[in-house]
Protein backbone atom coordinates (compact mmCIF):
# COMPACT_ATOMS: atom_id res chain seq x y z
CA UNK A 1 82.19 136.85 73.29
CA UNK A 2 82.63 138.34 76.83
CA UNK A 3 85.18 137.57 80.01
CA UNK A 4 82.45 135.21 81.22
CA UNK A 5 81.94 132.98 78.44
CA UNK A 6 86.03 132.73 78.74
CA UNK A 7 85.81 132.48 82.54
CA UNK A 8 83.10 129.27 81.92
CA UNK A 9 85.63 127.78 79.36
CA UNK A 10 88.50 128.02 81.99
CA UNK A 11 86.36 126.57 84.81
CA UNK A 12 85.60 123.47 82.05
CA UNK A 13 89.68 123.43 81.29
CA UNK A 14 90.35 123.68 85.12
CA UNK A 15 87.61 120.81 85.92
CA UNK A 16 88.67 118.46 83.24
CA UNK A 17 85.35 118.89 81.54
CA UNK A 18 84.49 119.61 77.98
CA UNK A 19 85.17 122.95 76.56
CA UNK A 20 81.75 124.94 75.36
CA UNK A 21 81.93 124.62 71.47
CA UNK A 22 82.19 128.14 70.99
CA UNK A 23 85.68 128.35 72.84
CA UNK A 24 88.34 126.28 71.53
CA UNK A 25 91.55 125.92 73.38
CA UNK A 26 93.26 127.97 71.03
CA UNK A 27 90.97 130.83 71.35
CA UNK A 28 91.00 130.32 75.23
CA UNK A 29 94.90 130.62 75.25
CA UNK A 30 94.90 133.80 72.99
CA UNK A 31 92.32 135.46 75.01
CA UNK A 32 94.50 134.60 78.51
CA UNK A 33 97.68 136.07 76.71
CA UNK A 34 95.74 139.45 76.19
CA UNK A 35 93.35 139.61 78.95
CA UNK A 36 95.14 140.12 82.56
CA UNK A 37 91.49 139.72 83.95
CA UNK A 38 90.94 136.67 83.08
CA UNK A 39 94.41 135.54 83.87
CA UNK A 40 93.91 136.93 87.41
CA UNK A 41 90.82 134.69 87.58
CA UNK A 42 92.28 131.91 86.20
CA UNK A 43 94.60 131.42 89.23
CA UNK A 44 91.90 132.16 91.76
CA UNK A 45 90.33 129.95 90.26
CA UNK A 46 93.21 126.91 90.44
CA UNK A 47 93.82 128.16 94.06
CA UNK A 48 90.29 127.55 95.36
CA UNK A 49 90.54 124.17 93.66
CA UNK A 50 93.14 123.07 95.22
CA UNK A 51 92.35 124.55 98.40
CA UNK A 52 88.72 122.61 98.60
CA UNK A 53 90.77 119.64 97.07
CA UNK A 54 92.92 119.78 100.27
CA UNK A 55 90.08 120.62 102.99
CA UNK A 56 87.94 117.70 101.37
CA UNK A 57 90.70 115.25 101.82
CA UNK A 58 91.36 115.97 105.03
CA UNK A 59 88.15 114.55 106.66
């Protein structure tokens, strides 16, 4: 398993969608505790959400 099958899991996590099957939560987490790429990603990630959350709201 690479960055980007953990990058697709966080996406789901971030989304509120169903994990993939071959990335459990507690895998996830471990991998985010060791991996400060994916971490870095992770709150890119949240900030764009919540950026296009805001910008489609405002309309």
């Amino acid at each position: 398993m690479d960055c980007s099958d953990f990058r697709t899991a966080i996406s789901a996590r971030l989304d509120g969608e169903d994990m993939p099957p071959d990335v459990p939560d507690a895998v996830l987490d471990a991998h985010l505790r060791e991996c400060p790429a994916c971490r870095d990603w992770r709150e890119r990630a949240r900030e764009l959400r919540e950026l296009t959350g805001r910008w489609s709201g405002s309309g």
